[in-house]
C-alpha atoms as a PDB file:
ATOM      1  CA  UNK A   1      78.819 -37.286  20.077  1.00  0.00           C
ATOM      2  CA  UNK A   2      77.219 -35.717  17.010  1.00  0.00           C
ATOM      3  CA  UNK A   3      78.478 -33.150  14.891  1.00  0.00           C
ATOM      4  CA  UNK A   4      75.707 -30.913  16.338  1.00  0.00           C
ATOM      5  CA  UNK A   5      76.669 -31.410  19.883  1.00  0.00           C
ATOM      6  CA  UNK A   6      79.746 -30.192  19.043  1.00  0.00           C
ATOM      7  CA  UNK A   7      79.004 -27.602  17.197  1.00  0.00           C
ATOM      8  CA  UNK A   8      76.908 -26.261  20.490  1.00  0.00           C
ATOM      9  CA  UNK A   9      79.896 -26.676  22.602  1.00  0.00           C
ATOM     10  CA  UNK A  10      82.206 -24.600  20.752  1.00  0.00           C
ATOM     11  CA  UNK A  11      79.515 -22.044  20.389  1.00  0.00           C
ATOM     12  CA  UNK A  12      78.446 -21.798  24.070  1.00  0.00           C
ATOM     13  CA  UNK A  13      82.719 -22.546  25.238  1.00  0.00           C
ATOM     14  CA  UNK A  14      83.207 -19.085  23.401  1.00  0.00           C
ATOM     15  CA  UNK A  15      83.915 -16.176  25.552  1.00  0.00           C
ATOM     16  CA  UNK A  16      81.319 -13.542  26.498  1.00  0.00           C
ATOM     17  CA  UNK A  17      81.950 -10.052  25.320  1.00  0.00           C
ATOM     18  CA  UNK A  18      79.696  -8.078  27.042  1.00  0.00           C
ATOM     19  CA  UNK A  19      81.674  -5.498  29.674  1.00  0.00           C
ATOM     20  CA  UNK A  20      78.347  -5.634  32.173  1.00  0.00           C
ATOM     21  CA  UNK A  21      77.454  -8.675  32.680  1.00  0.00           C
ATOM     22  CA  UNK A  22      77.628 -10.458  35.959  1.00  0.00           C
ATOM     23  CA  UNK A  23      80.468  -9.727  37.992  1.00  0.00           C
ATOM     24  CA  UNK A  24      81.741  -6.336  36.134  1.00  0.00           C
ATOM     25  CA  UNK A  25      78.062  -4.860  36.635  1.00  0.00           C
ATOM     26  CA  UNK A  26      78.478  -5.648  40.397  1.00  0.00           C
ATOM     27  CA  UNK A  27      81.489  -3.997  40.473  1.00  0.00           C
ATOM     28  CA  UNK A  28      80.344  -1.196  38.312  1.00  0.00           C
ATOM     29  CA  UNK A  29      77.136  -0.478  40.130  1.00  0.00           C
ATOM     30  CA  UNK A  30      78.910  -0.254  43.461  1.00  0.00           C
ATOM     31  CA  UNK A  31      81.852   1.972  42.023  1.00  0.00           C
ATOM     32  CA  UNK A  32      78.620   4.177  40.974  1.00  0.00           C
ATOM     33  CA  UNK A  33      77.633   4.136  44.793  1.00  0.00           C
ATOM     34  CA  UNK A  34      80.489   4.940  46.634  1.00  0.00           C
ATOM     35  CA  UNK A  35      81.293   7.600  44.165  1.00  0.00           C
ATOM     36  CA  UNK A  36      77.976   9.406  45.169  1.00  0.00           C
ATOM     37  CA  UNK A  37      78.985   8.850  48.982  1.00  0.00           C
ATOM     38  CA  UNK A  38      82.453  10.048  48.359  1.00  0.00           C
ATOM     39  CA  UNK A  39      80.804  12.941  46.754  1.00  0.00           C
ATOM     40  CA  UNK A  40      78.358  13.748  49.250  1.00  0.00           C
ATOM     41  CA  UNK A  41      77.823  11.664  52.424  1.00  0.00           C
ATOM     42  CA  UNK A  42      74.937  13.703  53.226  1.00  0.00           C
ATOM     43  CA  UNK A  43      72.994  11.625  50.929  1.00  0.00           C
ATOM     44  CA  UNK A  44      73.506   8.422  52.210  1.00  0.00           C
ATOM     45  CA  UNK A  45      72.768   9.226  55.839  1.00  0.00           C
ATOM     46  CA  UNK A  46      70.068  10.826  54.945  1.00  0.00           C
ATOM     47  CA  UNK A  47      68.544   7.167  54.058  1.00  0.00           C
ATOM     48  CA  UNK A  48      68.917   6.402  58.281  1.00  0.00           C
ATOM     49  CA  UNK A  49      71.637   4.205  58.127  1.00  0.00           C
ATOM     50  CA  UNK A  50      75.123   4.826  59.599  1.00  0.00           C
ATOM     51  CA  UNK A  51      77.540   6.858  56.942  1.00  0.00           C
ATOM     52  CA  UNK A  52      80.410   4.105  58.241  1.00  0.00           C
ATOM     53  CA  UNK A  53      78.046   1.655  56.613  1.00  0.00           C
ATOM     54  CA  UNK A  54      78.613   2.184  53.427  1.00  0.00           C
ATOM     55  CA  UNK A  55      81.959   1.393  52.757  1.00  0.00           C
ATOM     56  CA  UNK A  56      81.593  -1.932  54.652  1.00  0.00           C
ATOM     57  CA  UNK A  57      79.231  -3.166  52.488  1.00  0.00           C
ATOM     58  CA  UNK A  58      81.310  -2.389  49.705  1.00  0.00           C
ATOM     59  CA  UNK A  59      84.482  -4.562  51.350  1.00  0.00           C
ATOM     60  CA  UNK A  60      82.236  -7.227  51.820  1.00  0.00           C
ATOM     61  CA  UNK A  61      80.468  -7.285  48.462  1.00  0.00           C
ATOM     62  CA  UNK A  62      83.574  -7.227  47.200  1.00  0.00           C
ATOM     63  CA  UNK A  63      85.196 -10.035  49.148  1.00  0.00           C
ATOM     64  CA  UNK A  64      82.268 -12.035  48.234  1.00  0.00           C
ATOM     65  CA  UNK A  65      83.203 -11.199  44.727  1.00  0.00           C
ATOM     66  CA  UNK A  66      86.654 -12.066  44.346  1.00  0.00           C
ATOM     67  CA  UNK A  67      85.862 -15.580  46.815  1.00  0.00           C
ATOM     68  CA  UNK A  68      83.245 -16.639  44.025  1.00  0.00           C
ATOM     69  CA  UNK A  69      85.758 -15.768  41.749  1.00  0.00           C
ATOM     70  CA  UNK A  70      88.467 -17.546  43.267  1.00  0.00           C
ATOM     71  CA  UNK A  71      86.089 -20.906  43.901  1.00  0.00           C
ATOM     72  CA  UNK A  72      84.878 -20.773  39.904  1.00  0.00           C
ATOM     73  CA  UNK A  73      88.942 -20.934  38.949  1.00  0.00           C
ATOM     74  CA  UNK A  74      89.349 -23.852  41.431  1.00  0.00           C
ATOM     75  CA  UNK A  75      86.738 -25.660  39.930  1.00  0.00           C
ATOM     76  CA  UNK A  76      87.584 -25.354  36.728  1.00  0.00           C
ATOM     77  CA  UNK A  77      91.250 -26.305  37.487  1.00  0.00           C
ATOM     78  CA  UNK A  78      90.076 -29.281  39.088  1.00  0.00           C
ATOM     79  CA  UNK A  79      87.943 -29.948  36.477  1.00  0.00           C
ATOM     80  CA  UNK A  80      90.259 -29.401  33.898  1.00  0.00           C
ATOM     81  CA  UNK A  81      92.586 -31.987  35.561  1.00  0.00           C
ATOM     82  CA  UNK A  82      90.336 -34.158  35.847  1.00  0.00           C
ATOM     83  CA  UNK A  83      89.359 -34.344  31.697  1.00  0.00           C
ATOM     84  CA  UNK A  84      93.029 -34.613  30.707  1.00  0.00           C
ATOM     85  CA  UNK A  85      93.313 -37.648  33.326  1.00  0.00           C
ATOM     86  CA  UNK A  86      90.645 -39.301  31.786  1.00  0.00           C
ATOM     87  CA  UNK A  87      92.409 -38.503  28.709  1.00  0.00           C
ATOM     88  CA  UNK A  88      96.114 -39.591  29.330  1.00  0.00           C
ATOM     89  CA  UNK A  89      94.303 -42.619  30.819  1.00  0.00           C
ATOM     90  CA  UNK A  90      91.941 -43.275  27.419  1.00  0.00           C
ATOM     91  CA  UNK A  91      88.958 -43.308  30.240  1.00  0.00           C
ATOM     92  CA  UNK A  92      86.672 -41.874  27.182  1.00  0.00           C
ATOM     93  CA  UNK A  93      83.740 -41.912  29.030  1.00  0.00           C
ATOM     94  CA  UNK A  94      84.484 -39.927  31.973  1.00  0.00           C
ATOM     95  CA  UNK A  95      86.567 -37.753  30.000  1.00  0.00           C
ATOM     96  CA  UNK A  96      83.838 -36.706  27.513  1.00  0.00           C
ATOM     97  CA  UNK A  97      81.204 -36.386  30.374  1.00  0.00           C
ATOM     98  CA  UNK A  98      83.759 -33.500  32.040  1.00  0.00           C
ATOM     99  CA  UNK A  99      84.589 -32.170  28.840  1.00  0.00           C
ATOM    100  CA  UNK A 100      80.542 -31.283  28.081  1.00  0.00           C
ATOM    101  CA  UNK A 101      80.341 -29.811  31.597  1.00  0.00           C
ATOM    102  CA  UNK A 102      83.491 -28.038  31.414  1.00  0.00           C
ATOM    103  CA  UNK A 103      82.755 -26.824  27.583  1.00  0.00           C
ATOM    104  CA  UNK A 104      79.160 -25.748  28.270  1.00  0.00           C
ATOM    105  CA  UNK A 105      80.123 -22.347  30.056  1.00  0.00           C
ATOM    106  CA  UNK A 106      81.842 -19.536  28.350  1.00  0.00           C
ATOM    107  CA  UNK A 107      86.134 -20.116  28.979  1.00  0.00           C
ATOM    108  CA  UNK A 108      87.719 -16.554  28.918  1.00  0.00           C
ATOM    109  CA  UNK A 109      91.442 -18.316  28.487  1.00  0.00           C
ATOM    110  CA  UNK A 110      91.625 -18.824  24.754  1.00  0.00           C
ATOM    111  CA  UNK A 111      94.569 -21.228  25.193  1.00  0.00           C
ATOM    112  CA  UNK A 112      92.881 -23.389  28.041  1.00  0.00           C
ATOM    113  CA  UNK A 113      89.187 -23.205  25.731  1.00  0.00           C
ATOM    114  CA  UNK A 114      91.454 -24.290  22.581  1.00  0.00           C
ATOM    115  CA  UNK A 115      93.644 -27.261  25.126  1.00  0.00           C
ATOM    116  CA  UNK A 116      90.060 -28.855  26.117  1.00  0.00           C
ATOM    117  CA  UNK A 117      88.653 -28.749  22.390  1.00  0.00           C
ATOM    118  CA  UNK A 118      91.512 -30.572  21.298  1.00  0.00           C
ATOM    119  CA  UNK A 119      90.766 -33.066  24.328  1.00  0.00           C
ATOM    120  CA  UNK A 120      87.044 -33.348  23.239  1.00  0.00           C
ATOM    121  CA  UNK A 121      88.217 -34.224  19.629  1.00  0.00           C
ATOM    122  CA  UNK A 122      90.695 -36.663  21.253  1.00  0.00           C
ATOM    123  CA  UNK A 123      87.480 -38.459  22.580  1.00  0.00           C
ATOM    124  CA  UNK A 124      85.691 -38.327  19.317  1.00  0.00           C
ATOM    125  CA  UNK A 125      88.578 -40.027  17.809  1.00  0.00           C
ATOM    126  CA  UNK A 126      88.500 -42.683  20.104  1.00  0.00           C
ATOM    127  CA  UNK A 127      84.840 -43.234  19.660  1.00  0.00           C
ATOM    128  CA  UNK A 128      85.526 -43.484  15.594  1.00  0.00           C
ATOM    129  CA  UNK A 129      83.379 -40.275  15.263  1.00  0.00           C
ATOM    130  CA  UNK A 130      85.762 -38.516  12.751  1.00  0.00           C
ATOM    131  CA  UNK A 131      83.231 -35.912  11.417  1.00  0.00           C
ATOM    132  CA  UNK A 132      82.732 -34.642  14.890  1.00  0.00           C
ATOM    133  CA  UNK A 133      86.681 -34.489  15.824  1.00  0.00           C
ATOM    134  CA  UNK A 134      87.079 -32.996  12.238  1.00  0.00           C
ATOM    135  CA  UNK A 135      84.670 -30.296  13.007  1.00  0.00           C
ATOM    136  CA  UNK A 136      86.440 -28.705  15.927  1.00  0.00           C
ATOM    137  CA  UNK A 137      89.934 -29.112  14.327  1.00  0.00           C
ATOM    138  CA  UNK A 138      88.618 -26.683  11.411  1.00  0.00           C
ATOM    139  CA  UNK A 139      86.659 -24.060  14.555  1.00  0.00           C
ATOM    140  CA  UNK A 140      89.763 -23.945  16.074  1.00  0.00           C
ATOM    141  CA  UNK A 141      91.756 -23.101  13.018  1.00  0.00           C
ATOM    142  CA  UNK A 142      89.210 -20.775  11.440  1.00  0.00           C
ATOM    143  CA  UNK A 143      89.685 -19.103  15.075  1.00  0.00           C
ATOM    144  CA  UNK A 144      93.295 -18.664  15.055  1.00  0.00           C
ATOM    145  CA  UNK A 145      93.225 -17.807  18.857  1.00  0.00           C
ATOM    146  CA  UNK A 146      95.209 -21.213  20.072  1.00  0.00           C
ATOM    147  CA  UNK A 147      98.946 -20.633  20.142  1.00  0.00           C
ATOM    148  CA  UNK A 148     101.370 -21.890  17.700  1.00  0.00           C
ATOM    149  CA  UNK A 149     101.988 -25.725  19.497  1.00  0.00           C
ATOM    150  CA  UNK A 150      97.746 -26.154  19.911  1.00  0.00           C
ATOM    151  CA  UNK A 151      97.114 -25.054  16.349  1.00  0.00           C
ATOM    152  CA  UNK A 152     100.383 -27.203  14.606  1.00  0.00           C
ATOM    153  CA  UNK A 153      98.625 -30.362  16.674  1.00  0.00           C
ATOM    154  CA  UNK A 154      95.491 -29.105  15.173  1.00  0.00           C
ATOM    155  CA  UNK A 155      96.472 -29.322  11.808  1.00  0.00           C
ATOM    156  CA  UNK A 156      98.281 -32.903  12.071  1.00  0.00           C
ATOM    157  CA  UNK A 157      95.037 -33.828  13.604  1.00  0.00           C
ATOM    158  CA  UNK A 158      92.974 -32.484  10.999  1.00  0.00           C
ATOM    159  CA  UNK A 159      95.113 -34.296   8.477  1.00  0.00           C
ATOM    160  CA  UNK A 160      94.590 -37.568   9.888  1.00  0.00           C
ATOM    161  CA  UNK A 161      90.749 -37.227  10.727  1.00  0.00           C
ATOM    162  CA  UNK A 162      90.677 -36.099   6.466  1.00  0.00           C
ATOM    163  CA  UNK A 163      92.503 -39.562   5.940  1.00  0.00           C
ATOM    164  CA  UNK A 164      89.675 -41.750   8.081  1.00  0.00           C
ATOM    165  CA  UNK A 165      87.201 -39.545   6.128  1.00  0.00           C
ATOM    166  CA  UNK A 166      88.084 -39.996   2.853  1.00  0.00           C
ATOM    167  CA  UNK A 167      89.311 -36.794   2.251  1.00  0.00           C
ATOM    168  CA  UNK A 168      92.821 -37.937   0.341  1.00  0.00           C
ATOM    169  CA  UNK A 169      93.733 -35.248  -1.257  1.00  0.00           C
ATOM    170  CA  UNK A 170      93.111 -32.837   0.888  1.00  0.00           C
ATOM    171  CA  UNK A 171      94.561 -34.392   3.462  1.00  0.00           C
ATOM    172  CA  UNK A 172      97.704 -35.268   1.450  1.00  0.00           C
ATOM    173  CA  UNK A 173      98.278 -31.697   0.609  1.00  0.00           C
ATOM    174  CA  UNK A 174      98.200 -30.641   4.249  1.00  0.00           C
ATOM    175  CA  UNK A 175     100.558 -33.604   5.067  1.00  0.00           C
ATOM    176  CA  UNK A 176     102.929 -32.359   2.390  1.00  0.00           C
ATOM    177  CA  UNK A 177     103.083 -28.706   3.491  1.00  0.00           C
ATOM    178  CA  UNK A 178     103.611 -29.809   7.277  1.00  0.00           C
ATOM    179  CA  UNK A 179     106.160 -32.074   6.299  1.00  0.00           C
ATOM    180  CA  UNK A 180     108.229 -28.931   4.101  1.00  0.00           C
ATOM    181  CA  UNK A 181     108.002 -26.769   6.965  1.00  0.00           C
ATOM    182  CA  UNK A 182     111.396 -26.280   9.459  1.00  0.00           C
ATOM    183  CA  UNK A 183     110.167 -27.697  12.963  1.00  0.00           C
ATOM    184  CA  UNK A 184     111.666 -28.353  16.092  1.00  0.00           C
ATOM    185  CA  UNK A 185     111.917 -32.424  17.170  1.00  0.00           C
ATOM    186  CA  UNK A 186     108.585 -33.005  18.770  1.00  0.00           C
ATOM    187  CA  UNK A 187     106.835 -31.310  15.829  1.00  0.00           C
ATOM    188  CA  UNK A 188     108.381 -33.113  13.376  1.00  0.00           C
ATOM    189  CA  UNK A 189     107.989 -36.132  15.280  1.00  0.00           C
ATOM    190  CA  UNK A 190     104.345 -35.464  14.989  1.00  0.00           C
ATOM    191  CA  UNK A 191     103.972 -35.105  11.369  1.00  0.00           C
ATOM    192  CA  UNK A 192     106.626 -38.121  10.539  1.00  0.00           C
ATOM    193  CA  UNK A 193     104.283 -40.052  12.638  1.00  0.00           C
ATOM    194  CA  UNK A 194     101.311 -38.756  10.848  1.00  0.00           C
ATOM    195  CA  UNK A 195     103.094 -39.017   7.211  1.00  0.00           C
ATOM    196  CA  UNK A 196     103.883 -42.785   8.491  1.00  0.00           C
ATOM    197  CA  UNK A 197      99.786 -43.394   8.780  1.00  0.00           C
ATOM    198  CA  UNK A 198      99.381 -41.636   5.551  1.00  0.00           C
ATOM    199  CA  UNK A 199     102.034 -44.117   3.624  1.00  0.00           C
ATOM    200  CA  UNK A 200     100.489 -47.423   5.653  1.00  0.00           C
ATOM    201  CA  UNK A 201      96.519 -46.335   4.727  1.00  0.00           C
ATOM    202  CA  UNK A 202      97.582 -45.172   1.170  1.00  0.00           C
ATOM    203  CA  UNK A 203      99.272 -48.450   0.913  1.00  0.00           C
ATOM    204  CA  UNK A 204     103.065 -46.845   0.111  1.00  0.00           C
ATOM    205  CA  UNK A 205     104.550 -47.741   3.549  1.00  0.00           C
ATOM    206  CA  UNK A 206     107.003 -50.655   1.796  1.00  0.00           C
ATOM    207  CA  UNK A 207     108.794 -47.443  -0.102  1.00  0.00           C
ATOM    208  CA  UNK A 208     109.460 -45.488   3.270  1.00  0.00           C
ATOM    209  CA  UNK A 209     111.045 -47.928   4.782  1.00  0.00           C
ATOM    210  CA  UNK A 210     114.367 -46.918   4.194  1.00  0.00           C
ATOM    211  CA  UNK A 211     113.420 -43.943   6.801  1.00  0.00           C
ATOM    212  CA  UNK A 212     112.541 -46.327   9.653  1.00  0.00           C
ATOM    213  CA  UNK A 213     115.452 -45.682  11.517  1.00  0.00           C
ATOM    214  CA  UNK A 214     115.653 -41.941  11.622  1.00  0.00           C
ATOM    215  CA  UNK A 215     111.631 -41.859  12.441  1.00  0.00           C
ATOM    216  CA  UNK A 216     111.828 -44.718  14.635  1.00  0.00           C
ATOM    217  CA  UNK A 217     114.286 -42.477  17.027  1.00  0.00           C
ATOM    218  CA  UNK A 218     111.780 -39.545  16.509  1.00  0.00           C
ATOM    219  CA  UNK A 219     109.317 -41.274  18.270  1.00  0.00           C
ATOM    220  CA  UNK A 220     111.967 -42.662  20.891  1.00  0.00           C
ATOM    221  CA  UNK A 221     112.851 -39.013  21.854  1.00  0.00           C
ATOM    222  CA  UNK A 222     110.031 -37.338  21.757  1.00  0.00           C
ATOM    223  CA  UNK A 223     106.372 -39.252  21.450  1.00  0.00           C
ATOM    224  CA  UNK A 224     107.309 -41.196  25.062  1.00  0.00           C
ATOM    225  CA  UNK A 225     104.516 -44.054  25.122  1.00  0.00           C
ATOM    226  CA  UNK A 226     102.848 -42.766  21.859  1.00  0.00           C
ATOM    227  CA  UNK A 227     106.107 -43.497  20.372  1.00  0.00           C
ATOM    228  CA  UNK A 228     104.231 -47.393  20.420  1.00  0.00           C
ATOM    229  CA  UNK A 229     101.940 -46.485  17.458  1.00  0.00           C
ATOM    230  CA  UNK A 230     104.540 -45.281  15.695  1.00  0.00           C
ATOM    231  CA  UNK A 231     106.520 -48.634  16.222  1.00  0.00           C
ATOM    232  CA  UNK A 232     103.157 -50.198  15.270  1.00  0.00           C
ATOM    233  CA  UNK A 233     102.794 -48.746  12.032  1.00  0.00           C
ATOM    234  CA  UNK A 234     106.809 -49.408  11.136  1.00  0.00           C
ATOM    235  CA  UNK A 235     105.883 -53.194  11.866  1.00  0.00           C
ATOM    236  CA  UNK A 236     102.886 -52.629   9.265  1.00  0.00           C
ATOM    237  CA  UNK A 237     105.444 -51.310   6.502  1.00  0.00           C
ATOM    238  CA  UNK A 238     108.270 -54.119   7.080  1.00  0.00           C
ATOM    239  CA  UNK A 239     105.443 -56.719   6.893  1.00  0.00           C
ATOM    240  CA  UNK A 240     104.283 -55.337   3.972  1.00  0.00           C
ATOM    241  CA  UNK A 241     107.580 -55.331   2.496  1.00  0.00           C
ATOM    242  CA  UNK A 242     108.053 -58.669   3.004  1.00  0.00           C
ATOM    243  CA  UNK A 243     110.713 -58.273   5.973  1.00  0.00           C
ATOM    244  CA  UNK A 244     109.117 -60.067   8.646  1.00  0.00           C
ATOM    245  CA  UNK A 245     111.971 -60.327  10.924  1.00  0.00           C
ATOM    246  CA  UNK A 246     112.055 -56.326  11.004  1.00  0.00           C
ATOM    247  CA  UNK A 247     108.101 -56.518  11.074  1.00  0.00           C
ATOM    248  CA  UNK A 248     108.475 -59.244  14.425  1.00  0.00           C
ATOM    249  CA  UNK A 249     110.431 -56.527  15.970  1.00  0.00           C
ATOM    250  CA  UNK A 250     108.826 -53.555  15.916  1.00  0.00           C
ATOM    251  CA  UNK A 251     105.760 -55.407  16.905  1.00  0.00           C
ATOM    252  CA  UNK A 252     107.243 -56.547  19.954  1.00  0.00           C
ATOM    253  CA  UNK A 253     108.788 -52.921  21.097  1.00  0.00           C
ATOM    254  CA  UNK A 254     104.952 -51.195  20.127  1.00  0.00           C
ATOM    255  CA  UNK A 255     103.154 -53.666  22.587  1.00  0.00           C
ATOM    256  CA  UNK A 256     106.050 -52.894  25.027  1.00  0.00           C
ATOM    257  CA  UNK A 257     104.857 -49.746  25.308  1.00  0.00           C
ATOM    258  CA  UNK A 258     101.246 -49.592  24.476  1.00  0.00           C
ATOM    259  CA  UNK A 259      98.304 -52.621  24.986  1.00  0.00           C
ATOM    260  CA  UNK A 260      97.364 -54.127  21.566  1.00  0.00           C
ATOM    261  CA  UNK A 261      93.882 -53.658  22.070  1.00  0.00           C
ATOM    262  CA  UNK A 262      94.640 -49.806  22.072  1.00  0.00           C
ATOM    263  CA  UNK A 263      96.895 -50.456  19.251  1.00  0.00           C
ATOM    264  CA  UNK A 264      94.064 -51.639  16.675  1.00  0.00           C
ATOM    265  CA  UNK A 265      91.885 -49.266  18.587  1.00  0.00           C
ATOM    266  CA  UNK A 266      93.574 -46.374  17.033  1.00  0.00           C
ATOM    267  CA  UNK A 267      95.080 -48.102  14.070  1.00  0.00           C
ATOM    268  CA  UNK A 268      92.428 -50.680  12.613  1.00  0.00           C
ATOM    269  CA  UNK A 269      95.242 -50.693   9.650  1.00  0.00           C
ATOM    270  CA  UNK A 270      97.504 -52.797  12.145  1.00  0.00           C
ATOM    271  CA  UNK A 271      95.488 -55.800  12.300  1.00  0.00           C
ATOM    272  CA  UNK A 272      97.111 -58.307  10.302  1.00  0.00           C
ATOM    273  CA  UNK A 273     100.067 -57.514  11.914  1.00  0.00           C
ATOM    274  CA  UNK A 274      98.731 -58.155  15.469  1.00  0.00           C
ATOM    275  CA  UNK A 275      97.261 -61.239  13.755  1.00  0.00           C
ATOM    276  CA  UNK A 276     100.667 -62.297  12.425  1.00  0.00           C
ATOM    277  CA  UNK A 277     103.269 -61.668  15.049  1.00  0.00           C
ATOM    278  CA  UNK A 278     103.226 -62.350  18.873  1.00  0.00           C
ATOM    279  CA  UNK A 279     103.177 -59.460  21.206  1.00  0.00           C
ATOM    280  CA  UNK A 280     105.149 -58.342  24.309  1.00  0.00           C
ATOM    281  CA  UNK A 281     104.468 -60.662  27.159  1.00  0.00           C
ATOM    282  CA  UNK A 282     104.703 -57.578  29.539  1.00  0.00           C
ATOM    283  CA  UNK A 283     102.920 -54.558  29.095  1.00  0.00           C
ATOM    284  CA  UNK A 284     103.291 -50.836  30.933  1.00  0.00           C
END
């Protein structure tokens, strides 16, 4: 998925602003004919048809209307629960083949548009394709039209995507101002988690440590499974600290809750510590 492809997607995913296209110019072209029957039936039957006709074609133009209508919603719904399936279930493949079909067609719901974006970067991420990802973080941003949860995910994605790129100081200054800001638990659950990558890529994680147990129930309340990479990353900052006991455990509660493949999938930076400590014998 190349920056280019993206860039398409969140061009052609914008919605149309033309008034007469497609189903409005239906709609207006038939408003213009039964006003000229309501104003003078004359002129219709003059044409040889019934008068009564008229007004039946309407209903049934417009019934066909609102059923396509109704069938295009369906299928995106279904659609659109399919992609975050695929998602939730780190199918990448499937997910970013529903994504393109979904994205290709103009979305008139900014919030759904901005919720399947944010999916499409998800896939991006997984695929290690961080200049794509990090290219519709900063369309949906310099859009504004997500609401407040979508674009507050956006910018702790952003953040991290800047950290895989290279991007330190950029991305350090966006981590600092999300971290100073009042949020409720599952935001700042996000950003701790995020500020937690920051410290273990930056090599600093052996001076946070002393916040491991406030972050580490963070997760537990409100990152469910995902809470696992944050476990992950606590067992890279106690093993770099030399605490290997504290290291062992946190290990061993991450692959409780997420595989270690998907662990160093999403982490490479946890690799000596899957190398070093055993993980859960049963996984979810």
């Amino acid at each position: 998925m190349t920056v280019e492809a993206i860039e398409r997607l969140i061009g052609s995913s914008r919605p149309r602003r033309a008034l007469l296209r497609g189903p409005n110019l239906a709609l207006l072209g038939l408003g213009v004919l039964l006003g000229a029957y309501l104003a003078d039936p004359e002129v219709f039957s003059n044409t040889g048809l019934p008068a009564w006709l008229l007004p039946q074609i309407v209903v049934i133009v417009l019934a066909g209307l609102i059923l396509r209508a109704v069938m295009k919603q369906r299928r995106l719904a279904r659609l659109t629960l399919a992609s975050f399936e695929a998602v939730q279930l780190r199918e990448w493949d499937r997910a970013g083949e529903v994504l393109v079909r979904l994205l290709r067609n103009p979305l008139s719901n900014a919030q759904v548009r901005a919720e399947l974006l944010l999916a499409l970067a998800s896939v991006a991420e997984a695929r290690h394709q961080y200049e794509a990802a990090q290219r519709v973080y900063e369309a949906l941003l310099a859009e504004g039209t997500a609401d407040p949860i979508q674009l507050h995910t956006t910018r702790v994605a952003l953040a991290g995507v800047m950290l895989r790129t290279g991007q330190t100081a950029d991305a350090v200054d966006l981590i600092d101002r999300l971290a100073r800001a009042e949020l409720p638990g599952p935001m700042q659950a996000q950003v701790e988690l995020l500020s937690l990558f920051r410290e273990v890529a930056m090599g600093q994680a052996a001076g946070g440590i002393d916040e491991a147990e406030p972050r580490r129930e963070l997760f537990r309340l409100y990152l469910s499974t995902r809470a696992g990479f944050g476990y992950g990353l606590l067992a890279a900052a106690f093993d770099r600290a030399n605490q290997p006991e504290k290291a062992r455990g946190y290990w061993h509660d991450a692959t409780l809750l997420i595989r270690p493949k998907e662990l160093l999938e999403r982490f490479g930076e946890l690799a000596p510590v899957a190398a070093k400590y055993p993980a859960a014998e049963f996984v979810l």
